[in-house]
N, C-alpha and C. Protein backbone atom coordinates (compact mmCIF):
# COMPACT_ATOMS: atom_id res chain seq x y z
N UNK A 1 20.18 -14.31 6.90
CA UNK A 1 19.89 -13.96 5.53
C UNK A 1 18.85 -14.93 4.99
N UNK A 2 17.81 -14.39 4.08
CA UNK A 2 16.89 -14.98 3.58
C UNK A 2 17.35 -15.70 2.43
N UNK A 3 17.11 -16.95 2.53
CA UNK A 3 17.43 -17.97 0.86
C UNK A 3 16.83 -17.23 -0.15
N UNK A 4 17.24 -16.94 -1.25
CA UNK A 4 16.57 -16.24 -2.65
C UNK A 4 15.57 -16.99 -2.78
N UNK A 5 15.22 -18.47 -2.79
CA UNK A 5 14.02 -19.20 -3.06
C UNK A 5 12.66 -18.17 -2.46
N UNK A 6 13.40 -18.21 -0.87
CA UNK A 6 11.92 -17.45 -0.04
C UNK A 6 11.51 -16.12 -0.07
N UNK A 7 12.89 -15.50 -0.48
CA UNK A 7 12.52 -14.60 -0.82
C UNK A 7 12.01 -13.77 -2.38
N UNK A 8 12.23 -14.82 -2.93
CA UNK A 8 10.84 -14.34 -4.28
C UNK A 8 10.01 -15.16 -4.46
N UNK A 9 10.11 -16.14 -3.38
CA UNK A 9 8.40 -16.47 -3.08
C UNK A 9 7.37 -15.98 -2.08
N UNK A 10 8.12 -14.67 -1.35
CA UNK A 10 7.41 -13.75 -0.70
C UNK A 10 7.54 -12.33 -1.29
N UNK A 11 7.89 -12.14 -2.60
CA UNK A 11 7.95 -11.00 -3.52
C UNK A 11 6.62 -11.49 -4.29
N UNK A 12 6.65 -12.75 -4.52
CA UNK A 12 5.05 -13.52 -5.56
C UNK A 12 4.23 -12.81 -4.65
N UNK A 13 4.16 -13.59 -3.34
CA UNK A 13 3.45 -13.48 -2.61
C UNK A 13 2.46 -12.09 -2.29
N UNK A 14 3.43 -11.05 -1.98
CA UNK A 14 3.07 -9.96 -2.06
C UNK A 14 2.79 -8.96 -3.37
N UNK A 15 3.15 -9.30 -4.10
CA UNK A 15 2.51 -8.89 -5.61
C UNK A 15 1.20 -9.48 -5.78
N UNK A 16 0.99 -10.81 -5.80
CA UNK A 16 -0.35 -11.32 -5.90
C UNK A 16 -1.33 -10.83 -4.78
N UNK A 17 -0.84 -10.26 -3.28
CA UNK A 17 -2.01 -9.68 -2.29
C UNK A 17 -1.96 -8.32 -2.92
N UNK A 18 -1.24 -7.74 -3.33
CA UNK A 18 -1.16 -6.24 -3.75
C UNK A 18 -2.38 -6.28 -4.67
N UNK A 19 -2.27 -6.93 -5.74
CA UNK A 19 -3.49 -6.72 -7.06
C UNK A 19 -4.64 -7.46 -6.62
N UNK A 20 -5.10 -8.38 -5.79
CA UNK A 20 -6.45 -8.80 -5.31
C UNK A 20 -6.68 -7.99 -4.49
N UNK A 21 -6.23 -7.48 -3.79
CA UNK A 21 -6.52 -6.59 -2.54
C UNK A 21 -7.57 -5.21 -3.77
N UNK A 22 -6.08 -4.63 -4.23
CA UNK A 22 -6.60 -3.32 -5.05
C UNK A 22 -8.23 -3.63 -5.75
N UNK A 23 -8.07 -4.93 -6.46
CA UNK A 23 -9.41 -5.19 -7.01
C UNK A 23 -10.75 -5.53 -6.49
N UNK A 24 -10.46 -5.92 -4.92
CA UNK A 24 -11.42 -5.74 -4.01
C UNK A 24 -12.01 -4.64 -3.49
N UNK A 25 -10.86 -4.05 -3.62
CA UNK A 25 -11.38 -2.25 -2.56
C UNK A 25 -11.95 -2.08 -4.08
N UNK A 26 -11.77 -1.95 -5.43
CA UNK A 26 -12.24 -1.16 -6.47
C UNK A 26 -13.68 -1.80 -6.25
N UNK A 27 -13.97 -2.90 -6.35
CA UNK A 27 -15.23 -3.58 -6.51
C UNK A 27 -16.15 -3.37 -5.08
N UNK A 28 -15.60 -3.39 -4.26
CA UNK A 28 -16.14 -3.04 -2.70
C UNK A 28 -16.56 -1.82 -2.40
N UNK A 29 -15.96 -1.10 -2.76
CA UNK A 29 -15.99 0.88 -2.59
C UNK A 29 -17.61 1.32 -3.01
N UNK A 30 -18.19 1.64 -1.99
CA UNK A 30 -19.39 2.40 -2.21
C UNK A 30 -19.41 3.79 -2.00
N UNK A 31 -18.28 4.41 -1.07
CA UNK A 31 -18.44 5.90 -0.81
C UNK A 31 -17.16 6.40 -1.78
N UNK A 32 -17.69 7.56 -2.88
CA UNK A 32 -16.72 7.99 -3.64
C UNK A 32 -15.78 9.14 -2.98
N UNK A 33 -14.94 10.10 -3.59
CA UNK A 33 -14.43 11.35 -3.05
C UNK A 33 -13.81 11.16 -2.13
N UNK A 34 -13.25 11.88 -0.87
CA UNK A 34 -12.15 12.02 -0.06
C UNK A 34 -12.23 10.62 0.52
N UNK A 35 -12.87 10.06 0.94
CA UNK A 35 -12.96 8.62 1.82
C UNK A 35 -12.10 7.51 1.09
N UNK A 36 -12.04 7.51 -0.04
CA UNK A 36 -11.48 6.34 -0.53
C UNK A 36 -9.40 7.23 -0.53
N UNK A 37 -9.23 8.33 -0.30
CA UNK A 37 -7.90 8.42 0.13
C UNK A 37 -7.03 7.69 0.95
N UNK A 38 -7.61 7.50 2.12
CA UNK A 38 -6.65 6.11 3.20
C UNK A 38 -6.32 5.20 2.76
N UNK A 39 -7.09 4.30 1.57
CA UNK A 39 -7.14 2.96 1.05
C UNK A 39 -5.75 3.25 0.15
N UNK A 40 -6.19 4.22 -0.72
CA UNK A 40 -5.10 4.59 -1.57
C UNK A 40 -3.64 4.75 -1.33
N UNK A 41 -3.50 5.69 -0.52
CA UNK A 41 -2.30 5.92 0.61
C UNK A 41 -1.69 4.49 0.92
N UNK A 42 -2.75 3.71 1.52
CA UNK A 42 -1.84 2.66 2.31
C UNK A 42 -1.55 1.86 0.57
N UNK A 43 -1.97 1.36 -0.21
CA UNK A 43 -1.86 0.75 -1.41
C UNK A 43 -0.77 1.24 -2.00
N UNK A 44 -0.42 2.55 -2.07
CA UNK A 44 0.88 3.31 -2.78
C UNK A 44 2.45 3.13 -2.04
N UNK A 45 1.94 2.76 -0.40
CA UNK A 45 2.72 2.44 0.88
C UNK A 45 3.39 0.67 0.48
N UNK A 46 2.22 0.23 0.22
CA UNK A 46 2.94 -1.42 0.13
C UNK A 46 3.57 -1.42 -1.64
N UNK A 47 3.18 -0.32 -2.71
CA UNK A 47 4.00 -0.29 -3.77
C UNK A 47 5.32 -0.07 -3.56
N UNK A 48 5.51 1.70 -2.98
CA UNK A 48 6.51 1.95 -3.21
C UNK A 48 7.98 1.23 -2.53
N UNK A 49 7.11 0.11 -1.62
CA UNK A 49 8.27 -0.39 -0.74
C UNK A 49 8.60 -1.83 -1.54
N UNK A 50 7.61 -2.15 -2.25
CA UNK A 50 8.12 -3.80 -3.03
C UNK A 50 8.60 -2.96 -4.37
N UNK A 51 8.22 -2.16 -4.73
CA UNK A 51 9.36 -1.33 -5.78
C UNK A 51 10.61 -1.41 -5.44
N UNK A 52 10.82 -0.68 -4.20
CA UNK A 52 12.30 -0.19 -3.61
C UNK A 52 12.97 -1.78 -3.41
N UNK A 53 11.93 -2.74 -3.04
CA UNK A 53 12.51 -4.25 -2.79
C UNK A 53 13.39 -4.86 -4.04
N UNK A 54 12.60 -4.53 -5.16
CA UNK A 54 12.88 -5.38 -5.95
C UNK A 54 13.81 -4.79 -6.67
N UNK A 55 14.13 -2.99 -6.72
CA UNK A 55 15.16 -2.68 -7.58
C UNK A 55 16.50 -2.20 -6.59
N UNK A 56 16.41 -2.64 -5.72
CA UNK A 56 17.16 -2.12 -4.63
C UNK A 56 17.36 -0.98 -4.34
N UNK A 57 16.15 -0.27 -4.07
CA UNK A 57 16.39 1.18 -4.12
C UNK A 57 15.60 1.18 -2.63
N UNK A 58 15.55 0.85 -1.75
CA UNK A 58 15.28 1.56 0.21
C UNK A 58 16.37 2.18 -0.02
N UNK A 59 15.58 3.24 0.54
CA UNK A 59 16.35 4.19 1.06
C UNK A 59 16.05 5.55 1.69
N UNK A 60 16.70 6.83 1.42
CA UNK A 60 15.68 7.71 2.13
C UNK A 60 14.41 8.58 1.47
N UNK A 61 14.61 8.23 0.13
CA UNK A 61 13.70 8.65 -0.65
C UNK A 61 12.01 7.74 0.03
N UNK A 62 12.67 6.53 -0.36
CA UNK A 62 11.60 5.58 -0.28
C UNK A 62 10.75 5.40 1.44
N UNK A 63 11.37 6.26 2.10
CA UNK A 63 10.95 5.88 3.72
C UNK A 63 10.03 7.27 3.68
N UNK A 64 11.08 8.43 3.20
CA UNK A 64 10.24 9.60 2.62
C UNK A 64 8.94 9.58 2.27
N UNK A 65 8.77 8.60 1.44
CA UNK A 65 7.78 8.48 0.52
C UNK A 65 6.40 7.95 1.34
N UNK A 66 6.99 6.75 1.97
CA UNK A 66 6.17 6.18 3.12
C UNK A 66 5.35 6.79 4.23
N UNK A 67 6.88 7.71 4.50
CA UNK A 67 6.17 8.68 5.57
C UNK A 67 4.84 9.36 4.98
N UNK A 68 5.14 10.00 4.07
CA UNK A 68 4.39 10.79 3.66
C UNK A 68 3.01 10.58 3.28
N UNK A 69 3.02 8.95 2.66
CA UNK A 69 1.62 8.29 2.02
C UNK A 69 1.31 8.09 3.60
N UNK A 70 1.76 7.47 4.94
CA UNK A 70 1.33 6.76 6.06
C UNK A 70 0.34 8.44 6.71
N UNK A 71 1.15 9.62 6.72
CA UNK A 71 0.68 10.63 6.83
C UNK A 71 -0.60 11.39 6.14
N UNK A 72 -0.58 11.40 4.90
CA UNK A 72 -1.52 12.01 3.90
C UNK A 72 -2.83 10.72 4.25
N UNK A 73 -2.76 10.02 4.51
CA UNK A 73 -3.84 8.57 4.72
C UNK A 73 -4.18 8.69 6.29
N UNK A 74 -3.42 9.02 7.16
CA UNK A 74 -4.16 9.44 8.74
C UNK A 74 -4.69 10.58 8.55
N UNK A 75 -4.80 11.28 7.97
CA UNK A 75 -4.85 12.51 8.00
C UNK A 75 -6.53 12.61 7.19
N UNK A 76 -6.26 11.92 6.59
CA UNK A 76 -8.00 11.51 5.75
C UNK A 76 -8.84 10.74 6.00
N UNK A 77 -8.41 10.16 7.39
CA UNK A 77 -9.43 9.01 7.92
C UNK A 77 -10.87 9.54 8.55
N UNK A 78 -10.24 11.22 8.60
CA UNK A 78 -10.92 11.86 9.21
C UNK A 78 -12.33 11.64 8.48
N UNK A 79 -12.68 11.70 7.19
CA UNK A 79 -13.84 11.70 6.19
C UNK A 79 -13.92 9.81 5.49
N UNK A 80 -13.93 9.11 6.59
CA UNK A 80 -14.17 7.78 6.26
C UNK A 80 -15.97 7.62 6.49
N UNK A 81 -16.42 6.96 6.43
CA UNK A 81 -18.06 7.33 6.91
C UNK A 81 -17.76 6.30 8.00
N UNK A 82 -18.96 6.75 8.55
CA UNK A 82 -18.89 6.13 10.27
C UNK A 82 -20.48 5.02 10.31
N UNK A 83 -19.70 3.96 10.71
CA UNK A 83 -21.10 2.69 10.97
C UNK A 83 -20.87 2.91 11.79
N UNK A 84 -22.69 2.36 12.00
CA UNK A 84 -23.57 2.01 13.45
C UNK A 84 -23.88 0.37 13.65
């Protein structure tokens, strides 16, 4: 079992990569429309699971949910633009 100390100092932790991250891809993003879907997907993926963390709600909704963003985000990688 995780000490409560570490574990809401890896709830900080991941709240503070959650909102720099998001504000990077916003500021970084040059291709608009379907391409920026994957980013999104995975971003809604690390919400809905420090949501479910923090109110104690994992469960099957929340794996549901996962599935579904991990899915809807492979599924759109298809229209990412392609470097050379």
């Amino acid at each position: 079992m995780i000490s409560p100390k570490i574990d809401m100092a890896l709830n900080i932790i991941l709240s503070i990569a959650l909102v720099v991250a998001v504000f990077i891809f916003i500021k970084n993003r040059k291709v608009r429309g379907k391409a920026i879907i994957p980013s999104i997907c995975l971003f809604m993926v690390a919400f809905i699971n420090l949501i479910g963390l923090w109110f104690d709600l994992l469960g099957i909704i929340s794996v549901a949910l996962t599935l579904a963003f991990l899915g809807i985000g492979a599924y759109f990688t298809k229209y990412l633009p392609r470097y050379k």
